[in-house]
Protein backbone atom coordinates (compact mmCIF):
# COMPACT_ATOMS: atom_id res chain seq x y z
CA UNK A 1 -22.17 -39.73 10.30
CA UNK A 2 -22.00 -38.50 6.58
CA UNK A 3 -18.49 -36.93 5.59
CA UNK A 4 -18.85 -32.87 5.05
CA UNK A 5 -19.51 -31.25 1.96
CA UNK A 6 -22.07 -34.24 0.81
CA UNK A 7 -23.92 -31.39 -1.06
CA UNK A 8 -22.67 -28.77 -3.59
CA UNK A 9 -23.79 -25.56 -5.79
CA UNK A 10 -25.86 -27.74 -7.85
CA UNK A 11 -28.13 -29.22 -5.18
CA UNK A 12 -29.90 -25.58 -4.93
CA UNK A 13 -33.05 -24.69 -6.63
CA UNK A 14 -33.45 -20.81 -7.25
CA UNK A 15 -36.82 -20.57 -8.14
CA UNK A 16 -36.74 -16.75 -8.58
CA UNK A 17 -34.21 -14.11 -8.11
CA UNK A 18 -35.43 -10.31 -7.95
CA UNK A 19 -33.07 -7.07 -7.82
CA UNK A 20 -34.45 -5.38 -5.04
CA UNK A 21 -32.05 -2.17 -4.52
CA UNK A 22 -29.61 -1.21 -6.80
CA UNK A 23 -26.97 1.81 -5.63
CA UNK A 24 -23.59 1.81 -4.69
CA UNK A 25 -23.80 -2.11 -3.66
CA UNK A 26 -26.52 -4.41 -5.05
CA UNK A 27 -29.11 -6.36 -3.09
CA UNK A 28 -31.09 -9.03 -4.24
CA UNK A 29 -33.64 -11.80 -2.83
CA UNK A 30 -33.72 -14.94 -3.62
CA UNK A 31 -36.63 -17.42 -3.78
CA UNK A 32 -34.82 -21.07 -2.81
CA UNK A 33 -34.70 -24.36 -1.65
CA UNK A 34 -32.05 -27.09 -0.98
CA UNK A 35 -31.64 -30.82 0.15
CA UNK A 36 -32.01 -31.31 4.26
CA UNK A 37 -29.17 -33.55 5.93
CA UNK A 38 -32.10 -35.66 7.24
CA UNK A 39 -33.19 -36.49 3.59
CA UNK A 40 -35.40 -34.43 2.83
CA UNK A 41 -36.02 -30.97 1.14
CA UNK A 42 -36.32 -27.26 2.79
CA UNK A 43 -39.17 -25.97 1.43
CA UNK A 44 -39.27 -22.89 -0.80
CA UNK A 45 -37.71 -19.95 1.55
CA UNK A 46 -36.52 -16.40 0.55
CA UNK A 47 -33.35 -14.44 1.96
CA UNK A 48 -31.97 -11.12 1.07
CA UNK A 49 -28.55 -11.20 -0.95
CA UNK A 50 -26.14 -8.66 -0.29
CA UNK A 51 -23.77 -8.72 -4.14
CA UNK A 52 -20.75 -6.89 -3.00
CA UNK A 53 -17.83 -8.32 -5.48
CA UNK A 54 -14.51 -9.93 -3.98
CA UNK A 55 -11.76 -7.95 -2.22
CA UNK A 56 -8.12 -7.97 -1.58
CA UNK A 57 -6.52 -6.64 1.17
CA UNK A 58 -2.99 -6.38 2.26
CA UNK A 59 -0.54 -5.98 5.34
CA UNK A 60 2.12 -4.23 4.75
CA UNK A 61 5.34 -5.34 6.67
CA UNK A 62 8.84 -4.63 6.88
CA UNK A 63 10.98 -7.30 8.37
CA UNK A 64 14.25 -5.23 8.53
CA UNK A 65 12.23 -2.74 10.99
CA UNK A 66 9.96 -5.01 12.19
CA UNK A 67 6.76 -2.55 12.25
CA UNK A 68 3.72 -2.65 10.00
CA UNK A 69 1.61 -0.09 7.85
CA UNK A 70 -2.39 0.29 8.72
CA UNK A 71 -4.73 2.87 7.75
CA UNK A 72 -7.19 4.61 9.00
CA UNK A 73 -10.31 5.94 8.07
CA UNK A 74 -13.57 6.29 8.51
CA UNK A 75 -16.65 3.37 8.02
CA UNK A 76 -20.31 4.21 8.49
CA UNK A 77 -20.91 0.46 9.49
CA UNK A 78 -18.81 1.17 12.55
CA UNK A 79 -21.28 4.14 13.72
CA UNK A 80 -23.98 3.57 16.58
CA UNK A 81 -21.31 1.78 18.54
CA UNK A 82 -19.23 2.43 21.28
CA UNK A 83 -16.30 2.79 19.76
CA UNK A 84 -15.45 5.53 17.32
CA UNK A 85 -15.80 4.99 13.25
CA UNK A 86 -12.32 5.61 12.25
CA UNK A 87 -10.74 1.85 12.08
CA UNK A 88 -7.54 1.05 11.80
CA UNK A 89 -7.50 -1.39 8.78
CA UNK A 90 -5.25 -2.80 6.30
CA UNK A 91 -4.49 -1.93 2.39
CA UNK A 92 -7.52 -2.80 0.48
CA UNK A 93 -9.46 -2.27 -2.22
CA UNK A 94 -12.06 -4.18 -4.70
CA UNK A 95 -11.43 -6.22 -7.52
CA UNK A 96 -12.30 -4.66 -10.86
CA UNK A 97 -13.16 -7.33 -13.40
CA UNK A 98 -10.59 -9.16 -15.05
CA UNK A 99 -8.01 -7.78 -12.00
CA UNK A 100 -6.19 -11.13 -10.52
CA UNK A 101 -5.57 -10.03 -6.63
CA UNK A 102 -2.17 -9.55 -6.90
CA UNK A 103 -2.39 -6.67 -8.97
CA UNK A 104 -5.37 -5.29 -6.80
CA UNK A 105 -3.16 -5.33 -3.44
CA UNK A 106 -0.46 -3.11 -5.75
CA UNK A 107 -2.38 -1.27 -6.84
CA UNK A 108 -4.27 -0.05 -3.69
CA UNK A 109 -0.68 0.23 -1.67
CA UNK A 110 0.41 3.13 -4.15
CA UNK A 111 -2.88 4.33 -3.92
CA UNK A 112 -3.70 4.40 -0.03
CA UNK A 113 0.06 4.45 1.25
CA UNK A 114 2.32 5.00 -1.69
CA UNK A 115 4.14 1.80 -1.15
CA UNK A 116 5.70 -0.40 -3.05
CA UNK A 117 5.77 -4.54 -2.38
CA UNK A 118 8.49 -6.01 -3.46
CA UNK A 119 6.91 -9.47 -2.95
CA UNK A 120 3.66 -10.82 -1.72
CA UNK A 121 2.64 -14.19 -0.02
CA UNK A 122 -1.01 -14.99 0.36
CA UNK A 123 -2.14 -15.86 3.77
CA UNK A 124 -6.01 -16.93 3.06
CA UNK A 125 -9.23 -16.42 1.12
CA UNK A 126 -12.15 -16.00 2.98
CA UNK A 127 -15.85 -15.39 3.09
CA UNK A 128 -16.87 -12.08 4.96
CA UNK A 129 -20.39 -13.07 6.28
CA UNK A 130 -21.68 -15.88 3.88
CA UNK A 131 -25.60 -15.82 5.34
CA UNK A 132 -25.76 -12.39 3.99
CA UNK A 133 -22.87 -11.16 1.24
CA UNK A 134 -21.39 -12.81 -1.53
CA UNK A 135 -17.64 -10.83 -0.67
CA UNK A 136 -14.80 -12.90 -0.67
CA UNK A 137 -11.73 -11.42 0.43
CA UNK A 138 -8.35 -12.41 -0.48
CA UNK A 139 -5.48 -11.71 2.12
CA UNK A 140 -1.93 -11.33 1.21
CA UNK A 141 1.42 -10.25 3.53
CA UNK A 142 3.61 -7.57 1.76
CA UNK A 143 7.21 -6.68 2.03
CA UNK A 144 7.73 -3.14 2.21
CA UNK A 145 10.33 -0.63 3.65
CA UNK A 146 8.58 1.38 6.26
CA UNK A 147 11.65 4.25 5.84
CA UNK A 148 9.92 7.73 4.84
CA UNK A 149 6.22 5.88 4.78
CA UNK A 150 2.95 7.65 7.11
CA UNK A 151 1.00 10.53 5.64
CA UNK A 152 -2.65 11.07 4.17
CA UNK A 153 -3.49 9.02 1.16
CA UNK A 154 -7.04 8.58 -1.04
CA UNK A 155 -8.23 9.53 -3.90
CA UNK A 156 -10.74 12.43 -3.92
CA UNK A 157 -12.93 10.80 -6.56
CA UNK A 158 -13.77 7.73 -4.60
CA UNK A 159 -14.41 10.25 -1.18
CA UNK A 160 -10.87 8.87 0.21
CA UNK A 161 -9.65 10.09 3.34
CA UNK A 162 -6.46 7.85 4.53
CA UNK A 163 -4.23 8.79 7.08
CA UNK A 164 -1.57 5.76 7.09
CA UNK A 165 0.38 5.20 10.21
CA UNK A 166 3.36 2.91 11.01
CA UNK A 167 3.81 0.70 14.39
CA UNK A 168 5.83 -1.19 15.70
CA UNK A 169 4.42 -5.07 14.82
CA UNK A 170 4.62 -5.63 18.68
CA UNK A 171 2.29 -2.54 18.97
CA UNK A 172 -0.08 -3.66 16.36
CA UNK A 173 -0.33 -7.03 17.47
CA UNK A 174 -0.81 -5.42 20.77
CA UNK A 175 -4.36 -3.65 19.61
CA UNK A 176 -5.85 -6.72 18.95
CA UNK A 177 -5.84 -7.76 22.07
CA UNK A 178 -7.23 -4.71 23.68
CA UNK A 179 -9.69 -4.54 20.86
CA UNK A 180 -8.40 -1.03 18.89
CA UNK A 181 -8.38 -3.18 16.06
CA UNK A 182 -11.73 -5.41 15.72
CA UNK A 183 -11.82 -5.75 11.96
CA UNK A 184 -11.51 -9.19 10.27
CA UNK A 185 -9.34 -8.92 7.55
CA UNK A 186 -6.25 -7.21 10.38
CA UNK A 187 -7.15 -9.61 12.81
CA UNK A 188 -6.08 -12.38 11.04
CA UNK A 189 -3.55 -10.69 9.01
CA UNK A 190 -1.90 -9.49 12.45
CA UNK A 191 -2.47 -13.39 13.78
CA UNK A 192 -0.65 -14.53 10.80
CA UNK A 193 2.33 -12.04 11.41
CA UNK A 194 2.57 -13.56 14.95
CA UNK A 195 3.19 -16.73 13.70
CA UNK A 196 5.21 -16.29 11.11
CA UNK A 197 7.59 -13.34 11.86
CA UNK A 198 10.81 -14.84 12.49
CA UNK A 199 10.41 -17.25 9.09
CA UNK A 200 9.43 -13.55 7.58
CA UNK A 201 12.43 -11.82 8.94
CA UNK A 202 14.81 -14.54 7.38
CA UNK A 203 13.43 -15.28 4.28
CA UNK A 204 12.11 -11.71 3.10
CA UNK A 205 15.64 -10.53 3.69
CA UNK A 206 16.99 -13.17 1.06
């Protein structure tokens, strides 16, 4: 069997690309073909392209106080299910160009929780949902004191409604099992803080 990754970026032919909706987000369809593991070549097929821009988003933690900072508030691509649309989610925001994440994830916690990190380790970058969207988001862990934090957050010129909360991480960790939390980005942020909560409690007290 061939290794992975035998193909790259260059092996695609775009024979046409066409803006199809252009609002808040971007959508466009693309007109494509690529190599086929067999040998041969896909022929000429279209999909719909979902142009979002990359994201970074952030869970805040305090390892003196063990408990964690989510938000929530409310996503319309959480309606029509049984569940309601008001998600409990982590710090987050998009990347502006020329923004490196870092500055993205401190700028969002003053804006959505009024924290302050006073250091950051990345956990991961991933793809949201590669067959459709071109989002990337970039995860990070943040040291924060939870003392004082909770309240309602956002910025009325970007419709912001945040209410932050603090839990306990045992809590937190908790929701993903019963499925209060179900988005990606906290799922795996939360994971993460499983596994590496007693290296965070020693070395983020240094």
């Amino acid at each position: 069997m061939p290794k992975p990754f035998q193909f790259n970026a260059s092996d695609v032919k775009v024979d046409k690309c066409e803006t199809v909706f252009q609002g808040f987000f971007r959508m466009d369809k693309l007109w494509l073909s690529h190599p086929r593991f067999d040998g041969g070549t896909m022929p000429t097929y279209t999909r719909e392209l979902f142009l979002r821009g990359d994201a970074t988003c952030v869970l805040p933690y305090d390892p003196v106080r063990d408990e964690v900072v989510l938000l929530e508030q409310f996503r319309p691509g959480a309606l029509g299910r049984e569940q309601s649309p008001w998600l409990l989610e982590l710090v987050a925001g998009m990347n502006e160009p020329g923004e490196v994440p870092e500055e993205v994830a401190r700028r969002e916690a003053e804006e959505e929780a009024g924290l302050a990190f006073s250091r950051l380790e990345k956990i991961c970058d991933y793809l949201v949902s590669p067959g459709g969207t071109t989002e990337m988001v970039h995860l990070f862990g943040g040291c924060v004191s939870t003392e004082g934090a909770g309240g309602v957050f956002g910025l009325d010129h970007e419709n912001e409604d945040i209410l932050c909360h603090v839990f306990a991480a045992d809590e937190a960790i908790r929701m993903i099992k019963d499925g209060r939390i179900n988005n990606a980005a906290a799922i795996i942020a939360l994971q993460w803080l499983a596994l590496n909560r007693p290296r965070l409690r020693q070395e983020w007290l240094l």
